[in-house]
N, C-alpha and C. Protein backbone atom coordinates (compact mmCIF):
# COMPACT_ATOMS: atom_id res chain seq x y z
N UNK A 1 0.84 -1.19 0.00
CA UNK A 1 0.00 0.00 0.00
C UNK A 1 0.88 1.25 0.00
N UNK A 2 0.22 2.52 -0.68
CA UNK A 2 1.62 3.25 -1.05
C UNK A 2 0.69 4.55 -0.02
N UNK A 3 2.08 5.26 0.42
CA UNK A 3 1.16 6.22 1.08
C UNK A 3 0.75 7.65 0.44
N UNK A 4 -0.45 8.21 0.88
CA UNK A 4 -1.06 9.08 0.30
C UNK A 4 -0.42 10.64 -0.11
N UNK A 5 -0.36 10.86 -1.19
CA UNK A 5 0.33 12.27 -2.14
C UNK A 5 -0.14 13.36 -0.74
N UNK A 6 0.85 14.09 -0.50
CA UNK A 6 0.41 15.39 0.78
C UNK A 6 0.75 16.61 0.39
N UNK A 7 1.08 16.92 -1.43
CA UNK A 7 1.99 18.11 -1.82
C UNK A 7 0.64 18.84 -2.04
N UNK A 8 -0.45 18.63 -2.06
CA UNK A 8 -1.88 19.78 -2.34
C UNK A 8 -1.78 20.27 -1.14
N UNK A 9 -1.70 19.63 -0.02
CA UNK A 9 -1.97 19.80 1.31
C UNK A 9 -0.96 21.02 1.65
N UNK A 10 0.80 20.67 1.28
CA UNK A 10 1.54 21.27 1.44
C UNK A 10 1.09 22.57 0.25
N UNK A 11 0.99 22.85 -0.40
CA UNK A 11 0.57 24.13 -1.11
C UNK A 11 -0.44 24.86 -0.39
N UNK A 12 -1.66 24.33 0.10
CA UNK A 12 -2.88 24.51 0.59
C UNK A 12 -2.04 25.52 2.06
N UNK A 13 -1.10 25.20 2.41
CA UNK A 13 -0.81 25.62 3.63
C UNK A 13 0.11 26.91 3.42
N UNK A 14 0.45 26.96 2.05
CA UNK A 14 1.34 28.18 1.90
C UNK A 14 0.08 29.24 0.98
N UNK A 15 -0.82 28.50 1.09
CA UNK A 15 -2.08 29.20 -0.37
C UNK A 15 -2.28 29.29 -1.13
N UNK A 16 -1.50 28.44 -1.55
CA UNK A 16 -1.25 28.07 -3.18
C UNK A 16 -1.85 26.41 -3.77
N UNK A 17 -2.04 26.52 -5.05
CA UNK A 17 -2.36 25.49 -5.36
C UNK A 17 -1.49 24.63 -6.55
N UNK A 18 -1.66 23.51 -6.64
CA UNK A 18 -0.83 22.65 -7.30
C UNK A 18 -0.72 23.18 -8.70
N UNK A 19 0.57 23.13 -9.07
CA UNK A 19 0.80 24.14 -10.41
C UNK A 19 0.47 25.46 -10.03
N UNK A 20 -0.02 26.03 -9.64
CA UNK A 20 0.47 27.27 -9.42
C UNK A 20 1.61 28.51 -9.44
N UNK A 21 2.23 29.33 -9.67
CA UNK A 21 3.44 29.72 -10.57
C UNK A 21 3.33 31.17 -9.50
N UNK A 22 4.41 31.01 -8.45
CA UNK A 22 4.78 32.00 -7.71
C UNK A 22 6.04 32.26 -7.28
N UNK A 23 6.26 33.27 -6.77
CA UNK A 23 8.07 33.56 -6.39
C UNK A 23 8.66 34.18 -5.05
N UNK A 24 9.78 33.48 -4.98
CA UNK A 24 9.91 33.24 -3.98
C UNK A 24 11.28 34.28 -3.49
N UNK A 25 11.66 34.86 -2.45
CA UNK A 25 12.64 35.15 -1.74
C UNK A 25 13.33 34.23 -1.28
N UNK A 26 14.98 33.84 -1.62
CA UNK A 26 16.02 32.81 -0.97
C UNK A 26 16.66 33.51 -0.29
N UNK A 27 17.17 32.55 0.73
CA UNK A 27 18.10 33.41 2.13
C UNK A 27 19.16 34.02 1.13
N UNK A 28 19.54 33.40 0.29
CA UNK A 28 20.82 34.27 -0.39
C UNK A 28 20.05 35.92 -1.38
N UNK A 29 19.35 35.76 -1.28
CA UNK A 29 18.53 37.15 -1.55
C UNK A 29 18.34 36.98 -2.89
N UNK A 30 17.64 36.09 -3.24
CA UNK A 30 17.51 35.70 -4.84
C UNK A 30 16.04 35.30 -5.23
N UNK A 31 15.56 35.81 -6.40
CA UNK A 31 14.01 35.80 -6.38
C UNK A 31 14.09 34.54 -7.66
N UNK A 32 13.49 33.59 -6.98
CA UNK A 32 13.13 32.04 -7.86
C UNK A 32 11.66 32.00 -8.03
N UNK A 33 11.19 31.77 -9.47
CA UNK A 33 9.79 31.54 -9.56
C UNK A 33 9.77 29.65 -9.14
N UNK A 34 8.91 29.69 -8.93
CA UNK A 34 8.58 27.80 -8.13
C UNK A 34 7.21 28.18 -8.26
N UNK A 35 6.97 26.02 -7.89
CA UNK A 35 5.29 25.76 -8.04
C UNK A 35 5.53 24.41 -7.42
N UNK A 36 4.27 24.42 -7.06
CA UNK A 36 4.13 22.81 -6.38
C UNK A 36 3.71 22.02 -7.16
N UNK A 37 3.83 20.69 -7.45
CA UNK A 37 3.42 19.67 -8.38
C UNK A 37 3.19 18.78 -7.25
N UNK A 38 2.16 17.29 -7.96
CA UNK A 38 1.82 16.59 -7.07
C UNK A 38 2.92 15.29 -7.37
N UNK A 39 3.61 15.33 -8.57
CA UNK A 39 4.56 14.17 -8.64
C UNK A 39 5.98 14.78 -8.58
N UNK A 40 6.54 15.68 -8.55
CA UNK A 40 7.94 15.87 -8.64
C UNK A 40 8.10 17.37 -7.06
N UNK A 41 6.95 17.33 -6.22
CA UNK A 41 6.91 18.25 -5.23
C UNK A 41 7.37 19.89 -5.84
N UNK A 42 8.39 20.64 -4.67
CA UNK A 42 8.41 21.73 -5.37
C UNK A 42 9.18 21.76 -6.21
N UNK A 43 9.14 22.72 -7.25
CA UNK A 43 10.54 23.06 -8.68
C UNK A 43 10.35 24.69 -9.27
N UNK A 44 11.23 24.71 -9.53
CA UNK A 44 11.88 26.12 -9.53
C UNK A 44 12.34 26.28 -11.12
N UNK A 45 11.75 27.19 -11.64
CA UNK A 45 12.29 27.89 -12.61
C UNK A 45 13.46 28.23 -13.23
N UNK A 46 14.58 27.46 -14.21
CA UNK A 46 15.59 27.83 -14.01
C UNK A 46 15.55 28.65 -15.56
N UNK A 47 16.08 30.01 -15.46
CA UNK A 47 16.04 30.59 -16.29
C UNK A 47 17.14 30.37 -17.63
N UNK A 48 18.64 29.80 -17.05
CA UNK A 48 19.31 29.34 -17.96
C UNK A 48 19.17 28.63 -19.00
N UNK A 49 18.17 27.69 -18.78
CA UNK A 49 18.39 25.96 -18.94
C UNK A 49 17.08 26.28 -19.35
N UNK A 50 15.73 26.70 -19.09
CA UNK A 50 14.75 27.24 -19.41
C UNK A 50 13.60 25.70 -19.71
N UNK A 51 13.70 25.33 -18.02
CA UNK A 51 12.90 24.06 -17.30
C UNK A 51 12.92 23.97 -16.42
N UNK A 52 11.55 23.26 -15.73
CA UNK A 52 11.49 23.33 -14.46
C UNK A 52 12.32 22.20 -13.66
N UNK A 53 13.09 22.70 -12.40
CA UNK A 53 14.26 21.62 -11.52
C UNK A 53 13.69 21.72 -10.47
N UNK A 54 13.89 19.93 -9.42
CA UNK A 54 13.76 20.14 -8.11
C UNK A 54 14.88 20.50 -7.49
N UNK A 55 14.57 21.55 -6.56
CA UNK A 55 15.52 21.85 -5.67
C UNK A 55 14.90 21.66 -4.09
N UNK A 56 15.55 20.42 -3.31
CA UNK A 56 15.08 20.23 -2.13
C UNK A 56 15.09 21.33 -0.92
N UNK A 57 15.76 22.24 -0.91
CA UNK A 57 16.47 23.00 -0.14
C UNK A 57 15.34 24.12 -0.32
N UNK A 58 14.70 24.61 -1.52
CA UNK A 58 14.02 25.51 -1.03
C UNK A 58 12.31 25.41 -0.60
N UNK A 59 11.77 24.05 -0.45
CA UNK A 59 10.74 23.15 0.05
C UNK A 59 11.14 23.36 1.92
N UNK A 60 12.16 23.08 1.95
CA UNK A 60 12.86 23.29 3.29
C UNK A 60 12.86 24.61 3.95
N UNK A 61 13.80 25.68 3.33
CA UNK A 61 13.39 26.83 2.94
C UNK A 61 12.13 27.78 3.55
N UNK A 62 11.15 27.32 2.67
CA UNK A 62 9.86 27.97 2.89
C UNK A 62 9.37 27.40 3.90
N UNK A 63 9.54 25.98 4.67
CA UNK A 63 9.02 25.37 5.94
C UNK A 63 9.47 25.82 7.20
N UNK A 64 11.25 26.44 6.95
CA UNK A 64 11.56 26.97 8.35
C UNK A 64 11.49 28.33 8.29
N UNK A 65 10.75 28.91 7.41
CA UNK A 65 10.34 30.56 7.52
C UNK A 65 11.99 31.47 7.04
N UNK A 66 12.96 30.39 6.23
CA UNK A 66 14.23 31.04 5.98
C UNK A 66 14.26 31.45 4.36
N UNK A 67 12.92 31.41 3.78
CA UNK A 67 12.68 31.69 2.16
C UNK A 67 11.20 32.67 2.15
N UNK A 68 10.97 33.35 2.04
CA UNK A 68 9.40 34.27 1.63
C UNK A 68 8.63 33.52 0.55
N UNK A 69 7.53 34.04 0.57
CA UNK A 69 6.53 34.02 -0.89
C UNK A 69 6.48 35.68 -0.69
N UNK A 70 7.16 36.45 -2.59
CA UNK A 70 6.26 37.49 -2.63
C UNK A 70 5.61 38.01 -4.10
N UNK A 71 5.17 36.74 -4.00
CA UNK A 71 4.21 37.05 -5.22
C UNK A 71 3.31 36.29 -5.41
């Protein structure tokens, strides 16, 4: 038995919804657009490379209040 998807839940709690396309403040003072997905959690915008990447650190980030939402 596999356990139940919780990334709506986790969006739901920041106010956002799955796919949703918002941006974020990093402790290093850097503005990343991100979105929550229900299969690959959060991912971030990389403007270089011009696709979306997971980056674990800023899921983390936004949980210990060390990343903003301001947009």
């Amino acid at each position: 038995m596999m356990a139940e998807n919780k990334m709506e839940a986790v969006a739901q709690l920041f106010g956002k919804k799955l796919n949703e396309e918002f941006k974020i403040l990093t402790p290093k003072g850097r503005i990343r657009k991100v979105k929550f997905t229900a299969d690959r959690g959060l991912l971030y915008y990389d403007d270089f490379e011009h696709e979306w990447n997971k980056n674990f650190g800023f899921l983390n980030f936004l949980c210990e209040g060390k990343a903003e939402i301001i947009e």
